[in-house]
C-alpha atoms as a PDB file:
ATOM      1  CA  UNK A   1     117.357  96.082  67.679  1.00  0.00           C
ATOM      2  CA  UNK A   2     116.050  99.548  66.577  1.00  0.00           C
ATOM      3  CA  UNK A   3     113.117  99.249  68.936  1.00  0.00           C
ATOM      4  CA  UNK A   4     115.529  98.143  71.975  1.00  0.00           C
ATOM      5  CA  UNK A   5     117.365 101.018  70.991  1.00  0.00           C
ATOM      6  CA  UNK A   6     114.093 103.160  71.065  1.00  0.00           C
ATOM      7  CA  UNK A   7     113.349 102.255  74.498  1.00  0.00           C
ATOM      8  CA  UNK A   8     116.445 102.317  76.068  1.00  0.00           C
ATOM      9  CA  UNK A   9     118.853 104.569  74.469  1.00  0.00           C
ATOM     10  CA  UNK A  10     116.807 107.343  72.774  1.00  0.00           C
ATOM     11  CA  UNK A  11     114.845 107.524  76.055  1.00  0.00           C
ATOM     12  CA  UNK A  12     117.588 108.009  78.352  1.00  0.00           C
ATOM     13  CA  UNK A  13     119.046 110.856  75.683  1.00  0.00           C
ATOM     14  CA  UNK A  14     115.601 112.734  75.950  1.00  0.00           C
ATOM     15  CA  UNK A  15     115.715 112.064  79.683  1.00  0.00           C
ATOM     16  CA  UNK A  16     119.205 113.740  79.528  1.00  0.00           C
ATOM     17  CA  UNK A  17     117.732 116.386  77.640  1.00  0.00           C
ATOM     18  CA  UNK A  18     114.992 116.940  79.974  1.00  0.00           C
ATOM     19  CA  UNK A  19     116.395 116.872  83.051  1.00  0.00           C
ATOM     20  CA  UNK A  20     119.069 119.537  81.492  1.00  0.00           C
ATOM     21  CA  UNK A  21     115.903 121.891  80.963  1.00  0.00           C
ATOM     22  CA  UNK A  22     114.662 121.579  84.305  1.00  0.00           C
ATOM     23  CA  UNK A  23     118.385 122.129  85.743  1.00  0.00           C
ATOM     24  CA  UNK A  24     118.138 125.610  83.773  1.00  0.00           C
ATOM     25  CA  UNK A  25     114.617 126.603  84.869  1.00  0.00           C
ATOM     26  CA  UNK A  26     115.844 125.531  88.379  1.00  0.00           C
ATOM     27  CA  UNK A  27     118.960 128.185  88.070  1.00  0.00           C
ATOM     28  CA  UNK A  28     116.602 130.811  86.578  1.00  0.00           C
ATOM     29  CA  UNK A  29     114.298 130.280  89.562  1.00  0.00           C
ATOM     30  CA  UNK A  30     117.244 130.495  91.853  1.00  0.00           C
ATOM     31  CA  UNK A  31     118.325 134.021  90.262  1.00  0.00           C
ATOM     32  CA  UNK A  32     114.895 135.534  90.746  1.00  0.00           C
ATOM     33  CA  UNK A  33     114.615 134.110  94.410  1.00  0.00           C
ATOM     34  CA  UNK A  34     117.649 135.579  95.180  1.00  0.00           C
ATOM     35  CA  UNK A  35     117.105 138.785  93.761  1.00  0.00           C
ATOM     36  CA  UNK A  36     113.571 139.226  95.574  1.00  0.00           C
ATOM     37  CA  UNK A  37     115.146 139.401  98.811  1.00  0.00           C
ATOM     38  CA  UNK A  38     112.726 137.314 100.561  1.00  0.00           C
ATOM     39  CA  UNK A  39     113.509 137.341 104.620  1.00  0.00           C
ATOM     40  CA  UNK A  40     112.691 133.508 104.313  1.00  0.00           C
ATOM     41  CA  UNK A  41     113.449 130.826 107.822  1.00  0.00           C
ATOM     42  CA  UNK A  42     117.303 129.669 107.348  1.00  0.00           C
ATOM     43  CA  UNK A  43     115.872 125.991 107.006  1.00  0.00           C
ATOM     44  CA  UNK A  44     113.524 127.353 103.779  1.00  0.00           C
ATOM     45  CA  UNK A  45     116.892 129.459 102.350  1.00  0.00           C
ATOM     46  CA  UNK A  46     119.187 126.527 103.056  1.00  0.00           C
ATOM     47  CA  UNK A  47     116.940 123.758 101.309  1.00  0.00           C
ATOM     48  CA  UNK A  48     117.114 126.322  98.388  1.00  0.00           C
ATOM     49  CA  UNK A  49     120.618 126.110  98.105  1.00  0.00           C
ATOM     50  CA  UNK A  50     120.478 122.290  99.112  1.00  0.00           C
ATOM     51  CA  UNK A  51     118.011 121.684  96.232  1.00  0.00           C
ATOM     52  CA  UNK A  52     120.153 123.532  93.676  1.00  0.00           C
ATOM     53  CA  UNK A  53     123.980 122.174  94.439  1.00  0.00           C
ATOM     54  CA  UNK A  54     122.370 118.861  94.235  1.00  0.00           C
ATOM     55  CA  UNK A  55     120.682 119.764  90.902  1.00  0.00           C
ATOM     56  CA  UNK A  56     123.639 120.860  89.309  1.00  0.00           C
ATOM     57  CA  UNK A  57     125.952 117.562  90.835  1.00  0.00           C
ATOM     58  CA  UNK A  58     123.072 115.299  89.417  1.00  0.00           C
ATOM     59  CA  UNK A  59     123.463 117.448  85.975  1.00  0.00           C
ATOM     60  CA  UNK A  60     126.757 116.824  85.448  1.00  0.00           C
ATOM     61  CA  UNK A  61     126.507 112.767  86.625  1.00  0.00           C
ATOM     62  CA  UNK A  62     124.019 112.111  84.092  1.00  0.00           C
ATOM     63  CA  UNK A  63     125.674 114.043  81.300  1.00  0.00           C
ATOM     64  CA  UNK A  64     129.109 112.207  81.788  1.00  0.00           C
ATOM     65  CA  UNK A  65     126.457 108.894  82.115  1.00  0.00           C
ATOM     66  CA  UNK A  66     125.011 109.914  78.414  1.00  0.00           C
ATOM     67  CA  UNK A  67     128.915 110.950  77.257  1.00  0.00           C
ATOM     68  CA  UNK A  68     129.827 107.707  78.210  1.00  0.00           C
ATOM     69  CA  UNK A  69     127.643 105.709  76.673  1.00  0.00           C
ATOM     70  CA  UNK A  70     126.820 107.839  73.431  1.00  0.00           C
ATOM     71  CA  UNK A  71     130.094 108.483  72.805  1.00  0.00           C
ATOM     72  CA  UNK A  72     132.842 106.595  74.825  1.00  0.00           C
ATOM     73  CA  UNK A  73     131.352 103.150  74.429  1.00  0.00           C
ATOM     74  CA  UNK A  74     129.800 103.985  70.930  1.00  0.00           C
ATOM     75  CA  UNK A  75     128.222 100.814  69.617  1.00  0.00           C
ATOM     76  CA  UNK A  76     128.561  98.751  72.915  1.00  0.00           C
ATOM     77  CA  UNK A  77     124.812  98.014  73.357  1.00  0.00           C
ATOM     78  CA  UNK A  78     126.098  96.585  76.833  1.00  0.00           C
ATOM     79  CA  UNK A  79     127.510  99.659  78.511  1.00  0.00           C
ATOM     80  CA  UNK A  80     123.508 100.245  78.741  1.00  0.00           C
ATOM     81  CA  UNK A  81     123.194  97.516  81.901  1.00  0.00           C
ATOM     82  CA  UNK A  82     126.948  98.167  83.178  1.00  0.00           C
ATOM     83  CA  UNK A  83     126.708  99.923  86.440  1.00  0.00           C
ATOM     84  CA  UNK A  84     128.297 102.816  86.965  1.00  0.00           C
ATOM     85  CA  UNK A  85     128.682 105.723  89.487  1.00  0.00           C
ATOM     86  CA  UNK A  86     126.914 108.420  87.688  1.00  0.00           C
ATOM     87  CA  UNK A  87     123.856 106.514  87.963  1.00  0.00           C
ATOM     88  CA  UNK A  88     123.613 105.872  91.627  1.00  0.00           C
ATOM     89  CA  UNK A  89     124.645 109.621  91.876  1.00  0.00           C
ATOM     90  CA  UNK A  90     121.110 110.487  89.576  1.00  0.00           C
ATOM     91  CA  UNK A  91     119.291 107.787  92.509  1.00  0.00           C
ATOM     92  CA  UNK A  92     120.704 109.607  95.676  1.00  0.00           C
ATOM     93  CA  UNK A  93     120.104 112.991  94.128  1.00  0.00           C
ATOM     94  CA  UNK A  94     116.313 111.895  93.527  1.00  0.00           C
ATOM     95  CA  UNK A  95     115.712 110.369  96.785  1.00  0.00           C
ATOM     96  CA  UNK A  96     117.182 113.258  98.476  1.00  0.00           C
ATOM     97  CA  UNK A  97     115.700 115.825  96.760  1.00  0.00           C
ATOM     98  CA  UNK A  98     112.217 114.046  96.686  1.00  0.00           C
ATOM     99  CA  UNK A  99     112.202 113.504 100.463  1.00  0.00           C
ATOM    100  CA  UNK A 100     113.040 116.790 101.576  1.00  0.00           C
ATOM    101  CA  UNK A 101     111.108 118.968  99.489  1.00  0.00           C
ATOM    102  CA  UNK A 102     107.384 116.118 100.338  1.00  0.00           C
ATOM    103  CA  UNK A 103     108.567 117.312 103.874  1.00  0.00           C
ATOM    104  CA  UNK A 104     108.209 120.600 103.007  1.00  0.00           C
ATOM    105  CA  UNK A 105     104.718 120.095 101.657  1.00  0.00           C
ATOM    106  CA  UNK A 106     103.600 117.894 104.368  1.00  0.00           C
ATOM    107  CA  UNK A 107     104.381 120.940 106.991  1.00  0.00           C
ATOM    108  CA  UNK A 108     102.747 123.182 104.799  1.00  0.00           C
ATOM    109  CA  UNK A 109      99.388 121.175 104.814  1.00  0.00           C
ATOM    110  CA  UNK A 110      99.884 120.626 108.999  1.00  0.00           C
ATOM    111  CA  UNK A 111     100.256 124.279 109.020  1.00  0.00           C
ATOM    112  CA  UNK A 112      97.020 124.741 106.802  1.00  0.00           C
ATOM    113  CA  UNK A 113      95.193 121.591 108.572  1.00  0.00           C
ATOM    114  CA  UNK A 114      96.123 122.245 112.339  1.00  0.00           C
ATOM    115  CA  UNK A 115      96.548 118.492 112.431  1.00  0.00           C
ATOM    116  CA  UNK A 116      99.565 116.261 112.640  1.00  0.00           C
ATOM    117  CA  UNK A 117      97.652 113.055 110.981  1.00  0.00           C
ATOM    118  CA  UNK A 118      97.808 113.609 107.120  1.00  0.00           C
ATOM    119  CA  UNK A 119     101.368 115.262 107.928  1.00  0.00           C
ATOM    120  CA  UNK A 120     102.609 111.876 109.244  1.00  0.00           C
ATOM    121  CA  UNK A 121     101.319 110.148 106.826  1.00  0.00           C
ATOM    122  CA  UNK A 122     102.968 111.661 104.144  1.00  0.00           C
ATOM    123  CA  UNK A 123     106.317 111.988 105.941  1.00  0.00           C
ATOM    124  CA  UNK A 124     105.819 108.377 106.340  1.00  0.00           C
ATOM    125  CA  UNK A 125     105.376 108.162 102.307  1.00  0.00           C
ATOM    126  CA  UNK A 126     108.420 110.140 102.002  1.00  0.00           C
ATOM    127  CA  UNK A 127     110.529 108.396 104.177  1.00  0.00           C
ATOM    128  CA  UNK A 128     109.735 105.281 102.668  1.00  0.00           C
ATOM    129  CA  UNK A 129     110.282 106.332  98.840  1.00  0.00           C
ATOM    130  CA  UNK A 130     113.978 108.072 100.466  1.00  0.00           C
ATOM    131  CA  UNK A 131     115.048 104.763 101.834  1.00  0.00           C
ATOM    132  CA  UNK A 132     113.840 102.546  98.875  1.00  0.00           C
ATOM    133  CA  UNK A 133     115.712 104.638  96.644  1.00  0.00           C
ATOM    134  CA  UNK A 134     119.451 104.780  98.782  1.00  0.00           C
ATOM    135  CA  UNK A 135     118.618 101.228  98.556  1.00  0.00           C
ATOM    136  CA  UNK A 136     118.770 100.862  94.864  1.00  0.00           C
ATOM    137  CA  UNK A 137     121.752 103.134  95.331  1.00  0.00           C
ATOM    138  CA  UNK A 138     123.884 101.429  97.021  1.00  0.00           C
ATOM    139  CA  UNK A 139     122.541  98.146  94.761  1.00  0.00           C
ATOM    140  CA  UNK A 140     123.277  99.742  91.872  1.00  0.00           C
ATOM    141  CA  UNK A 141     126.631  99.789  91.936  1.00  0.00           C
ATOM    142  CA  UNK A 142     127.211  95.892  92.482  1.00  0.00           C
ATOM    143  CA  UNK A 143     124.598  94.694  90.363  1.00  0.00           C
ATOM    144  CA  UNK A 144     123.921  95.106  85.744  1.00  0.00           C
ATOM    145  CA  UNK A 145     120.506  97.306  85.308  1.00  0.00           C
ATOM    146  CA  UNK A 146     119.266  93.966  83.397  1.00  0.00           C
ATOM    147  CA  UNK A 147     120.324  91.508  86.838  1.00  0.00           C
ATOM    148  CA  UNK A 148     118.707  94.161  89.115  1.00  0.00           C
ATOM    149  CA  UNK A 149     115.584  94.101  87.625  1.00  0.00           C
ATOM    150  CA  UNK A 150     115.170  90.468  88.015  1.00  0.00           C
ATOM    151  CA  UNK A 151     116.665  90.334  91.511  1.00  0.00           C
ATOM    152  CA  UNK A 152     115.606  93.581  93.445  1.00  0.00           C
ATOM    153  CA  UNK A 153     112.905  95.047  90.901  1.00  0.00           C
ATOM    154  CA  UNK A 154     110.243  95.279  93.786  1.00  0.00           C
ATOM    155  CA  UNK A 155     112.283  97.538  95.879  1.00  0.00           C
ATOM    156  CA  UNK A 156     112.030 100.254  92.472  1.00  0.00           C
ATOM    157  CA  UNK A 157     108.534  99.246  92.397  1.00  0.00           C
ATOM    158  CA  UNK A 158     108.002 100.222  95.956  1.00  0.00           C
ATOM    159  CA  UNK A 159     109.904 103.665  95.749  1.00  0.00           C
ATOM    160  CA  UNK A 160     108.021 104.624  92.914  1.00  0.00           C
ATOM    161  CA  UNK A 161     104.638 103.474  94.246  1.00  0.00           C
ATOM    162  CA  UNK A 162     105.498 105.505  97.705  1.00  0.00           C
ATOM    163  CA  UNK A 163     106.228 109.017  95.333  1.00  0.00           C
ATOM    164  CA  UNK A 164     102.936 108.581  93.861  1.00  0.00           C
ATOM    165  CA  UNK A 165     101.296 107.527  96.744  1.00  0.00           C
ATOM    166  CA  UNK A 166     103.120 110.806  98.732  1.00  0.00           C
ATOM    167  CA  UNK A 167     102.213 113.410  95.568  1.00  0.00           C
ATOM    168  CA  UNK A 168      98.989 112.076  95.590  1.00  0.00           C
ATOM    169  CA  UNK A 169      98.186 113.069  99.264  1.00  0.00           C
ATOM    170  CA  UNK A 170      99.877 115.952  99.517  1.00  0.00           C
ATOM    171  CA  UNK A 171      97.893 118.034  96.651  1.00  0.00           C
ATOM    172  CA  UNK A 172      94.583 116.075  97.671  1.00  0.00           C
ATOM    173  CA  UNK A 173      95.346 117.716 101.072  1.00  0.00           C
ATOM    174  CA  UNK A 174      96.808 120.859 100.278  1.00  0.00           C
ATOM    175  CA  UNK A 175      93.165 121.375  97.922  1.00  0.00           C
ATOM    176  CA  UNK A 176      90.860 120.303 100.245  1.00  0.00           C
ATOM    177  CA  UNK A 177      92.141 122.772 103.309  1.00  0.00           C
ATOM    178  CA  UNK A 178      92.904 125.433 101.172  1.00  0.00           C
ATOM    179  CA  UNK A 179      88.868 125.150  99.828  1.00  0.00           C
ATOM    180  CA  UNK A 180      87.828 124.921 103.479  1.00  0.00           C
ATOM    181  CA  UNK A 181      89.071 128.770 104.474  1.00  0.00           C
ATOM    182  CA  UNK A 182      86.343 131.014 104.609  1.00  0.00           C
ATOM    183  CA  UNK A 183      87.631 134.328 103.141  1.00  0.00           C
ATOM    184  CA  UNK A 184      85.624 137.065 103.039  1.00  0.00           C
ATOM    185  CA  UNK A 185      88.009 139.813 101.474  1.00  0.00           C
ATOM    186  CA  UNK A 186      87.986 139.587  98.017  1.00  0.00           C
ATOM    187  CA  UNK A 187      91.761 139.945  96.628  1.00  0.00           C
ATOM    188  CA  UNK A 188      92.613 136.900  99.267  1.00  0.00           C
ATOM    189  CA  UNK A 189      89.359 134.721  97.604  1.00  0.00           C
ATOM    190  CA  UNK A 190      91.088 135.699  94.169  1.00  0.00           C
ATOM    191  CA  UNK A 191      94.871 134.014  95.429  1.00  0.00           C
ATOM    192  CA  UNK A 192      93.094 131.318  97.182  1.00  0.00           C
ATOM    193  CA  UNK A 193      91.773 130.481  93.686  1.00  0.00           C
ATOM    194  CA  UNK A 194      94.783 131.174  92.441  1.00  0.00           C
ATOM    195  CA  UNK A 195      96.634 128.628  94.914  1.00  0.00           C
ATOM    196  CA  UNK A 196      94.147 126.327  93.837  1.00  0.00           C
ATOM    197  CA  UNK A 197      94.754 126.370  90.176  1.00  0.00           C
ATOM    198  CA  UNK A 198      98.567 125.887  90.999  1.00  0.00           C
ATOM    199  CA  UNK A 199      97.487 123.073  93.450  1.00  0.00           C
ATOM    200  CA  UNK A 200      95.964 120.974  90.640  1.00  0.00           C
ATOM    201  CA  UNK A 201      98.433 121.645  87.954  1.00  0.00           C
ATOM    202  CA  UNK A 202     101.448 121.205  89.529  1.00  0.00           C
ATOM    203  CA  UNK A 203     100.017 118.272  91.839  1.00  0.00           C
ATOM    204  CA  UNK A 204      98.892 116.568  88.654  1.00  0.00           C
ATOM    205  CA  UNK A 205     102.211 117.088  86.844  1.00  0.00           C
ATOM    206  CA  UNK A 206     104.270 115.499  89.560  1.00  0.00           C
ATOM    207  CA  UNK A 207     101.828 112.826  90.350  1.00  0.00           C
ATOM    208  CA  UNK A 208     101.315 111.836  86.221  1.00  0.00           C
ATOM    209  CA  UNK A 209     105.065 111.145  86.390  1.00  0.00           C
ATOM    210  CA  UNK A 210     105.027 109.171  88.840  1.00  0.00           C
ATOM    211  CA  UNK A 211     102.699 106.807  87.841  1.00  0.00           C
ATOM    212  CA  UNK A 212     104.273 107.066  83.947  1.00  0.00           C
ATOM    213  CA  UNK A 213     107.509 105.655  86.335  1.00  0.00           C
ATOM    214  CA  UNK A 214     105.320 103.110  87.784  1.00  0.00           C
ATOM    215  CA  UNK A 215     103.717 101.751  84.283  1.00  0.00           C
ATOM    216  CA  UNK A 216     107.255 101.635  82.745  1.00  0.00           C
ATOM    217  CA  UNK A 217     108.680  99.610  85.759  1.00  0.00           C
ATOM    218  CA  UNK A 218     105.595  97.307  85.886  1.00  0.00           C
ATOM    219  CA  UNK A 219     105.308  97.007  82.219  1.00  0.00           C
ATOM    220  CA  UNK A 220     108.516  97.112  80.500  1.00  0.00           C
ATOM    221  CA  UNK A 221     111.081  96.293  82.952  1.00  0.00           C
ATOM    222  CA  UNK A 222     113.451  95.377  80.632  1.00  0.00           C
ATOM    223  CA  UNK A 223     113.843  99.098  78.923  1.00  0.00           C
ATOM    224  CA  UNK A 224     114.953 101.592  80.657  1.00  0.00           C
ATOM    225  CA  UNK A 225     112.207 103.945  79.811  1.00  0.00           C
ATOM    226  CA  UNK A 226     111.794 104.308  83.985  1.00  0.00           C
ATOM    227  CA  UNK A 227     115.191 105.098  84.529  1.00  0.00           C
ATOM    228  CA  UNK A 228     115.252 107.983  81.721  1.00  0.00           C
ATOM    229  CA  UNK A 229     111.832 108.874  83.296  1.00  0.00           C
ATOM    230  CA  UNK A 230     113.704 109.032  86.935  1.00  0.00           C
ATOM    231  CA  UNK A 231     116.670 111.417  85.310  1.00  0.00           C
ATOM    232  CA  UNK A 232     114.443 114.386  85.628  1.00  0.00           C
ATOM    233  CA  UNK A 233     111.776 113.641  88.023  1.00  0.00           C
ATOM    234  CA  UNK A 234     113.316 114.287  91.247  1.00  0.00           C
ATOM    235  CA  UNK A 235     113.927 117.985  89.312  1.00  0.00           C
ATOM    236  CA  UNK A 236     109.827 118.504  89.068  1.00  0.00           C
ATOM    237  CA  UNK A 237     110.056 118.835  93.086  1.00  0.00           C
ATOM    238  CA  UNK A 238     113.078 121.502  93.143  1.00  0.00           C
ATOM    239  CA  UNK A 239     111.134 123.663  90.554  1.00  0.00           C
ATOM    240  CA  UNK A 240     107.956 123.713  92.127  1.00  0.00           C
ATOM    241  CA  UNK A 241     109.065 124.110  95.108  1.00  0.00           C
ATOM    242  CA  UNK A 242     111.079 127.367  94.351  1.00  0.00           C
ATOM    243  CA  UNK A 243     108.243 128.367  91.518  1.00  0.00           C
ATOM    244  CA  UNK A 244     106.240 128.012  94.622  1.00  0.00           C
ATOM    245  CA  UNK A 245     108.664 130.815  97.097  1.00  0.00           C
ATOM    246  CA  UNK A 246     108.382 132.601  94.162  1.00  0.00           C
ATOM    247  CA  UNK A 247     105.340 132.911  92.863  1.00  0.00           C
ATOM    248  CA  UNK A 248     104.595 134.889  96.379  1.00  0.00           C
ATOM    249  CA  UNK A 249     104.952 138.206  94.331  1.00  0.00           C
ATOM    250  CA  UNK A 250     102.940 137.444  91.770  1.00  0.00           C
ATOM    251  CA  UNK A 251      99.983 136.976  94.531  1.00  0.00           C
ATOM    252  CA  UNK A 252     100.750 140.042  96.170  1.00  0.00           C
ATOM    253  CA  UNK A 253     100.321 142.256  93.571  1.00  0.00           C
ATOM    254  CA  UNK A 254      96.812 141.467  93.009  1.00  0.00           C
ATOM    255  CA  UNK A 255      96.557 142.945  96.877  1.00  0.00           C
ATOM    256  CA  UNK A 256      95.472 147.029  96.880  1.00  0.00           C
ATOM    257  CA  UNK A 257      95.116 149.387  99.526  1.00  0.00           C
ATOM    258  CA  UNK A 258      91.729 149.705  98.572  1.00  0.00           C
ATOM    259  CA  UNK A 259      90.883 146.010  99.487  1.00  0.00           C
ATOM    260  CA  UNK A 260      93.276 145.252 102.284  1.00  0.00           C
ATOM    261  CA  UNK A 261      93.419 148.178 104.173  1.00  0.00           C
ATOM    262  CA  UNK A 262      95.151 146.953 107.248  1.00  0.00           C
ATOM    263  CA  UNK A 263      97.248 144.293 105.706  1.00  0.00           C
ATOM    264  CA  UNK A 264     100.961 144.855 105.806  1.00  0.00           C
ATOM    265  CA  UNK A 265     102.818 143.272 103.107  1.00  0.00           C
ATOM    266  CA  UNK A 266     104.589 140.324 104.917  1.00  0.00           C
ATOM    267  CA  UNK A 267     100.833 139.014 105.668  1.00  0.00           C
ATOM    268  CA  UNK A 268     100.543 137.913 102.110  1.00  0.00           C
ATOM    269  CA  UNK A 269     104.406 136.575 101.617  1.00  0.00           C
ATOM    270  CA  UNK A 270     102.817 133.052 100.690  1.00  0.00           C
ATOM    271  CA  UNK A 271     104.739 129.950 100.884  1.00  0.00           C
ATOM    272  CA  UNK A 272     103.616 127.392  98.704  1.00  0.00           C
ATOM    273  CA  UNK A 273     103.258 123.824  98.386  1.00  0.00           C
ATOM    274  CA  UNK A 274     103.598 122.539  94.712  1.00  0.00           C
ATOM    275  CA  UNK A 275     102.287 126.513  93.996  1.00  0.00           C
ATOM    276  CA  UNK A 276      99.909 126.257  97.586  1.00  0.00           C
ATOM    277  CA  UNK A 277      99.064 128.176 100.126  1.00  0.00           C
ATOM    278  CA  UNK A 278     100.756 127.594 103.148  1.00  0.00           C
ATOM    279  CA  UNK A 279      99.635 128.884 106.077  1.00  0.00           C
ATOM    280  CA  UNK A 280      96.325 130.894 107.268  1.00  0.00           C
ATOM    281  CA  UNK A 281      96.145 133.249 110.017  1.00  0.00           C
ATOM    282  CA  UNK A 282      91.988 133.692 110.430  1.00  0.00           C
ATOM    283  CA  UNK A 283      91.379 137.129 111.581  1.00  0.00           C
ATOM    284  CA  UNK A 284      88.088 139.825 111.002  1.00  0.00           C
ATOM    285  CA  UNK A 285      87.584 143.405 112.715  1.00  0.00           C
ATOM    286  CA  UNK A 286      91.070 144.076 111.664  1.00  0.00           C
ATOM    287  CA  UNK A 287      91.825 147.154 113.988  1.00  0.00           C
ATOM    288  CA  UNK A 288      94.953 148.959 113.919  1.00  0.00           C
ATOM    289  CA  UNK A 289      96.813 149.654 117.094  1.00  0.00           C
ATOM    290  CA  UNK A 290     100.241 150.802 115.999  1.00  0.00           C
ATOM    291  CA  UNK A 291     101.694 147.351 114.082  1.00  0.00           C
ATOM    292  CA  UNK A 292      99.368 145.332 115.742  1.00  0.00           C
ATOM    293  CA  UNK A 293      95.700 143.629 114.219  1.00  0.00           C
ATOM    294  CA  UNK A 294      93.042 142.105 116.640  1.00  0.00           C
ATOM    295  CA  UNK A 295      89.915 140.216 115.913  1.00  0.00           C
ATOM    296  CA  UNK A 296      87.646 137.433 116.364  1.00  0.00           C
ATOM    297  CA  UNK A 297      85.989 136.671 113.165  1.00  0.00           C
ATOM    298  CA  UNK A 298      86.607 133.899 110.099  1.00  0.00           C
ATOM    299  CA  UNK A 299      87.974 135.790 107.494  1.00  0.00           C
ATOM    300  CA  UNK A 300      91.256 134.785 106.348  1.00  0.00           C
ATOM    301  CA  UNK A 301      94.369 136.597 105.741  1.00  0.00           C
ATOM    302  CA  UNK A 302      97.417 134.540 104.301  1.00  0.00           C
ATOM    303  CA  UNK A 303     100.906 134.890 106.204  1.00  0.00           C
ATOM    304  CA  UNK A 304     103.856 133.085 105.569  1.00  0.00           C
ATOM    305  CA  UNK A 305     106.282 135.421 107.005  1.00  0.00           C
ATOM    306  CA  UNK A 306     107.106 133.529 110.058  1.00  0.00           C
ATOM    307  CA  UNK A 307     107.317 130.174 108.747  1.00  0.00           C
END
């Protein structure tokens, strides 16, 4: 009993726990977004805003979720497999979330690329972990966690399987065409590097989870150690996506007069994917006419202003 208990209960408290940390990193994030003033797209400033009112509808689902079953239902081991709302609310949130913010890094790596293939097939990924997930949604409010598992447990399997399939791509791509720009000014080798670092640490957090899902679906499907993994995942995508907007100030600074003579600010406002680079203009024999920069070289200069 204490081990069940282990496994099921204790993990989806520290998933509640978790997923209320990432909530308040999220906000933080928010706050400092907003207060750099960035003259982002609408689309990027709306799936801000779309990220965090979903964040903080999913917070509140899966607290009244652990109320309910910590303290409402005290004792009743069975309110564990009962389905309820706030549960399919945590699903939705995750699938939305997820989806929309892969889409963000798969435009980010066509940007980078100049090719629609890798794009597609991550949007494909995405689309495909989205629906599997509104699937168990919608499931998961007719069917006990226990009876799901044994009916419908390969439609989880798949969702999870497409995330890590999606993360997996995305950094992989995001690293190699970020290593493939030839920059010959030093402060833009430096945030390159930088972008890199951020590629693999971020790429590897989201995809580790993924597959922890995956082994705890696969594995122990009769815990709900993937569920309580699930409460906060979807929230690793809304952080580093707006860790990646702002971490575009960080990168500039490391940009001097000295170095980047002919560089106006907005050509280093970096987007990022998962804390990427987004997109490369490739320019050399900068010369200034007024606003305007001409050239025919390979050096690169990063500008996300427009995008």
């Amino acid at each position: 009993m204490s081990s069940a208990l282990d496994l099921s209960l204790g993990a989806i408290l520290i998933g509640t726990y978790l997923s209320s940390v990432l909530f308040g990193v999220a906000s933080v994030q928010l706050y400092v977004y907003l207060l750099s003033g960035y003259k982002d797209p609408i689309w990027t400033r709306v799936l801000v805003w779309v990220c965090w009112i979903m964040e903080l509808l999913w917070t509140l689902a899966i607290w009244i979720y652990t109320y309910r079953i910590m303290v409402t239902f005290y004792g009743d081991l069975s309110t564990l497999t009962t389905p309820h709302w706030t549960l399919s609310v945590s699903s939705a949130s995750n699938a939305i979330i997820g989806a929309l913010v892969q889409a963000y890094f798969a435009n980010r790596v066509r940007i980078l690329s100049g090719s629609r293939i890798l794009p597609l097939v991550v949007l494909t990924g995405a689309l495909t972990q989205a629906t599997a997930t509104l699937v168990i949604t919608g499931l998961s409010l007719h069917y006990a966690v226990d009876e799901f598992g044994r009916k419908f447990g390969w439609i989880s399997t798949l969702a999870i399987a497409a995330d890590l399939a999606t993360d997996a791509l995305n950094t992989a791509g995001l690293w190699y065409y970020l290593r493939a720009q030839n920059a010959a000014v030093l402060t833009t080798r430096k945030a390159i590097a930088q972008l890199l670092s951020w590629t693999l640490q971020t790429g590897f957090l989201l995809t580790a989870a993924a597959l922890l899902m995956l082994i705890f679906n696969v594995a122990l499907p009769e815990t709900e150690l993937w569920i309580a993994v699930s409460l906060f995942y979807g929230k690793l995508y809304s952080n580093s996506f707006m860790a990646s907007l702002n971490g575009r100030k960080h990168l500039r600074r490391g940009a001097t007069k000295d170095e980047l003579p002919y560089i106006p600010s907005s050509a280093i406002d970096i987007h990022t994917s998962r804390g990427k680079v987004i997109e490369m203009n490739k320019m050399s024999g900068l010369d200034r006419r007024g606003d305007g920069y001409s050239g025919s070289g390979k050096d690169t200069i990063v500008d996300m202003s427009d995008t």
